[in-house]
Protein backbone atom coordinates (compact mmCIF):
# COMPACT_ATOMS: atom_id res chain seq x y z
CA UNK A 1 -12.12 -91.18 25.75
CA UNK A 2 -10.55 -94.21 25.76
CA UNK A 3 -10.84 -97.98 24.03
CA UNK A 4 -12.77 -100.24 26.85
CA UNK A 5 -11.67 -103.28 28.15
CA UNK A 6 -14.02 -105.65 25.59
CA UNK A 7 -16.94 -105.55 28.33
CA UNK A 8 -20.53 -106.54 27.45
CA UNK A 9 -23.50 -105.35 27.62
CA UNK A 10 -24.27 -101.69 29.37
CA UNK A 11 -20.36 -101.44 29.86
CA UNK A 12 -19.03 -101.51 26.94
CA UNK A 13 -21.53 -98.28 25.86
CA UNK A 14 -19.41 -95.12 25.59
CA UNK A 15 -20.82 -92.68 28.15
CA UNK A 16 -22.43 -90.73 25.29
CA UNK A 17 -24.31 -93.67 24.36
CA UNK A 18 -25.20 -94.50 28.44
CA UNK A 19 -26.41 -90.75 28.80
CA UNK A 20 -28.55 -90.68 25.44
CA UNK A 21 -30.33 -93.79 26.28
CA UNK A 22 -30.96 -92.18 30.20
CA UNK A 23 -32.28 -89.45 28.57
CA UNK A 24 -34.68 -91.49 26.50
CA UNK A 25 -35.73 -93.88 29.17
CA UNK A 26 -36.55 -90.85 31.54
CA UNK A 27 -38.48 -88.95 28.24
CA UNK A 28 -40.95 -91.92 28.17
CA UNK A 29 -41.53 -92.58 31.93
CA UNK A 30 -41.93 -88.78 32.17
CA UNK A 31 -44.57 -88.78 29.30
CA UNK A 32 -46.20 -91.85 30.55
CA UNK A 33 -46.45 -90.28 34.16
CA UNK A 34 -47.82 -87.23 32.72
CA UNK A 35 -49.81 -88.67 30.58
CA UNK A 36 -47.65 -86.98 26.91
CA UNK A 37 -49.63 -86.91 23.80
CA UNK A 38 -47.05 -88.26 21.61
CA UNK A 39 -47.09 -91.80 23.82
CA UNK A 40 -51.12 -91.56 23.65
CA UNK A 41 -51.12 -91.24 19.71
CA UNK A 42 -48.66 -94.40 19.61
CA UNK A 43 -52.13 -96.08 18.90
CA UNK A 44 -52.73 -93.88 16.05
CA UNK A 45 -51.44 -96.22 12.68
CA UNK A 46 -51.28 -92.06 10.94
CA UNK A 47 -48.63 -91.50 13.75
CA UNK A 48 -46.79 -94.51 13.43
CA UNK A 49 -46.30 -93.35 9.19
CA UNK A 50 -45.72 -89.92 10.45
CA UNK A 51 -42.83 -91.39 12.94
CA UNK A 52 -41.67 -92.96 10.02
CA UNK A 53 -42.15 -90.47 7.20
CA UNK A 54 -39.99 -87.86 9.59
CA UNK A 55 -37.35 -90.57 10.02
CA UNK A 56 -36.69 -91.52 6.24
CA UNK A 57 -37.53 -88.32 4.70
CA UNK A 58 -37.48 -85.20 7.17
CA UNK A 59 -34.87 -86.26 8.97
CA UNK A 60 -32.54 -87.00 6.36
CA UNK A 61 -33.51 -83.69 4.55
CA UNK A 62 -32.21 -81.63 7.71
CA UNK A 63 -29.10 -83.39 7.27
CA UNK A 64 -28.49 -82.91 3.81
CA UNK A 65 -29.29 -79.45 4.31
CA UNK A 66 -26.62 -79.40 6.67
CA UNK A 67 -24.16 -81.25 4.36
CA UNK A 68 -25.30 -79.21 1.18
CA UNK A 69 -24.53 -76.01 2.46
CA UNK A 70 -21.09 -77.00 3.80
CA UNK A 71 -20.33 -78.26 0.07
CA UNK A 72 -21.83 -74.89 -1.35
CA UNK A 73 -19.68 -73.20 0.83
CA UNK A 74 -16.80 -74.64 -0.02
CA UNK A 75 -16.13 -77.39 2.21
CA UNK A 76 -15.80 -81.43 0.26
CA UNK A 77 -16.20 -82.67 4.03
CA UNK A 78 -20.02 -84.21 4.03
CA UNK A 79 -19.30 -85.51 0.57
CA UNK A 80 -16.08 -87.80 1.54
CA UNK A 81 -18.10 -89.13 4.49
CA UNK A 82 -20.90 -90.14 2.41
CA UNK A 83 -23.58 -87.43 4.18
CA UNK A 84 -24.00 -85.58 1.04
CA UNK A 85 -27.12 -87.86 0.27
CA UNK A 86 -30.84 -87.83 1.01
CA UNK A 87 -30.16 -91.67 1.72
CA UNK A 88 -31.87 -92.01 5.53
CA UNK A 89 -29.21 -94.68 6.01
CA UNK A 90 -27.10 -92.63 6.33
CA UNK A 91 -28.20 -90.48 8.30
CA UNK A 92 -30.32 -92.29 10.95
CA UNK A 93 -29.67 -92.49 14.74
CA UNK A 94 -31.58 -95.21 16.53
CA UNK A 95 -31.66 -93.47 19.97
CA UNK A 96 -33.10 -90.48 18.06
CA UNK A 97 -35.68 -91.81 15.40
CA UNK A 98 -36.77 -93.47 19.30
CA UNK A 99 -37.03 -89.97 20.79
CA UNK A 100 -39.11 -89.11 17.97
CA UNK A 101 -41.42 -92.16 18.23
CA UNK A 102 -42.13 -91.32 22.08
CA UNK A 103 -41.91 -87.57 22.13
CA UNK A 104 -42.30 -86.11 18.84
CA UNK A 105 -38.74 -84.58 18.83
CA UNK A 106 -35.02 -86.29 18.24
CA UNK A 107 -32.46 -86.32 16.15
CA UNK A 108 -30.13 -87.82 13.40
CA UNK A 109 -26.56 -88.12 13.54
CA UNK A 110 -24.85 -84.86 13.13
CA UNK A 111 -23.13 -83.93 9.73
CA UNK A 112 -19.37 -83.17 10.21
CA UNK A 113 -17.83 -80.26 8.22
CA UNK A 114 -14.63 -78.51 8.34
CA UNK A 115 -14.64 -74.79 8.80
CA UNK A 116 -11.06 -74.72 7.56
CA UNK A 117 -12.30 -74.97 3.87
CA UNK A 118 -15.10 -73.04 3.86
CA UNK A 119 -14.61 -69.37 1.48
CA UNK A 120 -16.87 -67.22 3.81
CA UNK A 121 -16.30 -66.34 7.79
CA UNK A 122 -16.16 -69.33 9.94
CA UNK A 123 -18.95 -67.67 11.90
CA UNK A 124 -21.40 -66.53 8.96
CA UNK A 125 -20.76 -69.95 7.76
CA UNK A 126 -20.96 -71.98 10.77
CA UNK A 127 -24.83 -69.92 11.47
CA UNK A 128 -25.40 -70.98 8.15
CA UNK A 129 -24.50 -74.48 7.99
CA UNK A 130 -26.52 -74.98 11.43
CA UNK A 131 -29.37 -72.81 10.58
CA UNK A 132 -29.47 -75.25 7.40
CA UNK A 133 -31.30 -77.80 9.21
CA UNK A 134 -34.12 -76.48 11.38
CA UNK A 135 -35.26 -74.08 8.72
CA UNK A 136 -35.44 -77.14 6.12
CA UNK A 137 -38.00 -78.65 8.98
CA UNK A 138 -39.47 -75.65 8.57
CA UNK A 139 -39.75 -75.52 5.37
CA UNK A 140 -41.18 -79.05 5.38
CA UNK A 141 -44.13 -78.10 7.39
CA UNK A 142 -45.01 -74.85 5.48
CA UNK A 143 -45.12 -77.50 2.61
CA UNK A 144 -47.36 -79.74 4.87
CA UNK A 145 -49.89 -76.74 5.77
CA UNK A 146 -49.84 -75.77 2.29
CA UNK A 147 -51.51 -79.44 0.49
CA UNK A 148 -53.92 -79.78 3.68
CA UNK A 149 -56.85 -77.43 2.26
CA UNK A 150 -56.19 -80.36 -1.25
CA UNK A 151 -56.49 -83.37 1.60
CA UNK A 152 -59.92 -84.36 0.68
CA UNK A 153 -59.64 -87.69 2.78
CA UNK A 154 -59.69 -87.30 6.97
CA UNK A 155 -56.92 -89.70 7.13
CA UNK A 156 -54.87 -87.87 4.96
CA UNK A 157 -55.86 -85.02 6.31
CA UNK A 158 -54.49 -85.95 9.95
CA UNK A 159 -51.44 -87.74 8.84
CA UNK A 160 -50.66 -84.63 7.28
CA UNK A 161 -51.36 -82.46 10.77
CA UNK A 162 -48.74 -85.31 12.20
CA UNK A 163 -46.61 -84.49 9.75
CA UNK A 164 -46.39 -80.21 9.86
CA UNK A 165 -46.61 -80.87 13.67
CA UNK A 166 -43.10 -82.77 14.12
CA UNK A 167 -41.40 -81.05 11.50
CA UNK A 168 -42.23 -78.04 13.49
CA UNK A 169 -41.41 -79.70 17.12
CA UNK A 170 -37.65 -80.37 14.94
CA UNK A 171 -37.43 -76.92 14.37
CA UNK A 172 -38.06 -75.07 17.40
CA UNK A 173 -36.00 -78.32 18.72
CA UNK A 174 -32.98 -77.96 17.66
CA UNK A 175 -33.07 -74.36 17.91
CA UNK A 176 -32.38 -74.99 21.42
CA UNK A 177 -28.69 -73.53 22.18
CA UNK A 178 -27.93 -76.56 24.22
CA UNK A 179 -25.15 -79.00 22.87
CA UNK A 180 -25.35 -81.05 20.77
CA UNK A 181 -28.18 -79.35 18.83
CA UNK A 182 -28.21 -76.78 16.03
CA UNK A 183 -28.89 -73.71 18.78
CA UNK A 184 -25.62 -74.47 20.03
CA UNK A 185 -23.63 -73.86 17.30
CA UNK A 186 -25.80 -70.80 16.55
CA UNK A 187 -25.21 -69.50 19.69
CA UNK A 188 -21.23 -69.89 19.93
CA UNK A 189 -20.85 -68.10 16.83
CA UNK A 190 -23.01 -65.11 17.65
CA UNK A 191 -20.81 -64.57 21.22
CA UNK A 192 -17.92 -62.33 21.18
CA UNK A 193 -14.41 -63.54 21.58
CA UNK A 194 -12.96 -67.10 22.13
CA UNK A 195 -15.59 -69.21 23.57
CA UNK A 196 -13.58 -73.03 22.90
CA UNK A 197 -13.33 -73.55 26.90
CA UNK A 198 -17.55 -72.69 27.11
CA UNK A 199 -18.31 -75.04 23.97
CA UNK A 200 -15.89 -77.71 25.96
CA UNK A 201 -17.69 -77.37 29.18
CA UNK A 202 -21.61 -77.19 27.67
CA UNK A 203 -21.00 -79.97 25.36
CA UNK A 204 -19.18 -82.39 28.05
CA UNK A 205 -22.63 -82.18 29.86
CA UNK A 206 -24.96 -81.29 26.98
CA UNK A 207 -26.98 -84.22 27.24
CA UNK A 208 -27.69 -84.28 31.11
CA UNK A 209 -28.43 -80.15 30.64
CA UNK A 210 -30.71 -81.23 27.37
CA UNK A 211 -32.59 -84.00 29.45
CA UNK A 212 -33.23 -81.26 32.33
CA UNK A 213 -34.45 -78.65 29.73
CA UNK A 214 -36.52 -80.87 28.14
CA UNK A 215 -37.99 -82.25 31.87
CA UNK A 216 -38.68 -78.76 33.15
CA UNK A 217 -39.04 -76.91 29.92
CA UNK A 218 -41.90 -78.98 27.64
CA UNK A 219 -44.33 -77.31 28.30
CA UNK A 220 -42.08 -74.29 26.59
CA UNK A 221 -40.95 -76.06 23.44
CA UNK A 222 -44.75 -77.79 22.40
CA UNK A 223 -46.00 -73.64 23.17
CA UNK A 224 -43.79 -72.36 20.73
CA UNK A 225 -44.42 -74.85 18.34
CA UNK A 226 -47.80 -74.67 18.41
CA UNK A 227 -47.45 -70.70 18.14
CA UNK A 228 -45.04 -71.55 14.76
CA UNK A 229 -47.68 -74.11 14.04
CA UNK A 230 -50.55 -70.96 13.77
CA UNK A 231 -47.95 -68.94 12.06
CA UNK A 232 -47.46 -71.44 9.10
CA UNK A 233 -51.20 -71.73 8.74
CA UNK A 234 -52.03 -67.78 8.89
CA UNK A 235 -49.15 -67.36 5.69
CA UNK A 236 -49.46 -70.79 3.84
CA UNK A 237 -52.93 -71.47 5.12
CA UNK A 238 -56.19 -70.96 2.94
């Protein structure tokens, strides 16, 4: 990459920033075309606190779960750039906390950490430091299931449902092994050998392969949540 040339407006965008927003933009005309819960519970006030809920409290959870277990392994990274907090300033991405508005799935900005200073394997820790995230969304929504039988009120009651439901979406989510999520990372350290020149070539095109996943593969992720969904309530149910 390279410094633009001071244009406005769409151009001066990095092509990241271009692709992200494509990706968004095609999301929400897919979901309107097909009619996508998420858009048709926009109505819903209890989704609109969920939305929000996720974005300044799950969200920012996942990522100091991230950053937490890079500085318990060893690693001061997250805590010099200010990512060792559970402040959702600093760890909110617009494009994403969108994505989860429309779709029920997104993202925050990703926690950097140094493998260099970690005292484990780089690949034990790197599974560990990605796994961090998903499985604190996980955790949130066994916590969610959990106070729902003590939800006395119906509006409580659903926001709570809102609220297990996109913590478990995040999960199974960024499980994917596509780059830039979680799965990703997951995946490159579990494969044998040298992989640099795969990670190079997935993540230079991780959002357009993301975006097709996501078109042709929806109907896949919401399944498995919802199968995680009946999992949490069969072991934290009552």
């Amino acid at each position: 990459m390279y410094g633009g040339s001071g244009g406005r407006g769409w151009n001066a965008l990095t092509r990241t920033q271009q692709i992200a927003i494509g990706v968004v933009g095609v999301l929400v005309l897919y979901a309107l075309v097909s009619g996508g819960s998420s858009l048709g519970r926009m109505g819903d006030p209890l989704w609109l606190v969920a939305v929000a809920v996720i974005v300044l409290v799950a969200l920012p959870v996942h990522e100091m779960a991230h950053a937490a277990m890079a500085v318990q392994l060893g690693d001061p990274t997250p805590r010099m750039q200010g990512r060792y907090t559970f402040n959702p300033v600093a760890h909110i991405d617009p494009i994403g906390a969108l994505l989860i508005l429309f779709t029920g799935f997104g993202w925050a900005k990703p926690v950097q950490w140094n493998p260099g200073n970690i005292d484990v394997d780089v690949r034990v820790g790197t599974i560990l430091v990605a796994a961090a995230g998903p499985v604190s969304n996980l955790l949130l929504a066994a916590v969610g299931v959990f106070l729902m039988p003590f939800a006395d009120v119906p509006v409580l009651e659903r926001f709570l449902s809102f609220f297990v439901w996109i913590n478990t979406l995040l999960f199974v989510f960024n499980l994917i092994p596509i780059p830039p999520l979680d799965g990703s990372h997951i995946l490159f350290a579990l494969l044998p050998g040298d992989n640099f020149e795969l990670q190079m070539a997935l993540g230079r095109f991780g959002f357009l392969i993301l975006l097709a996943a996501i078109y042709l593969g929806g109907g896949f992720i919401t399944g498995v949540a919802g199968q995680v969904v009946r999992w949490l309530f069969l072991v934290f149910g009552s």
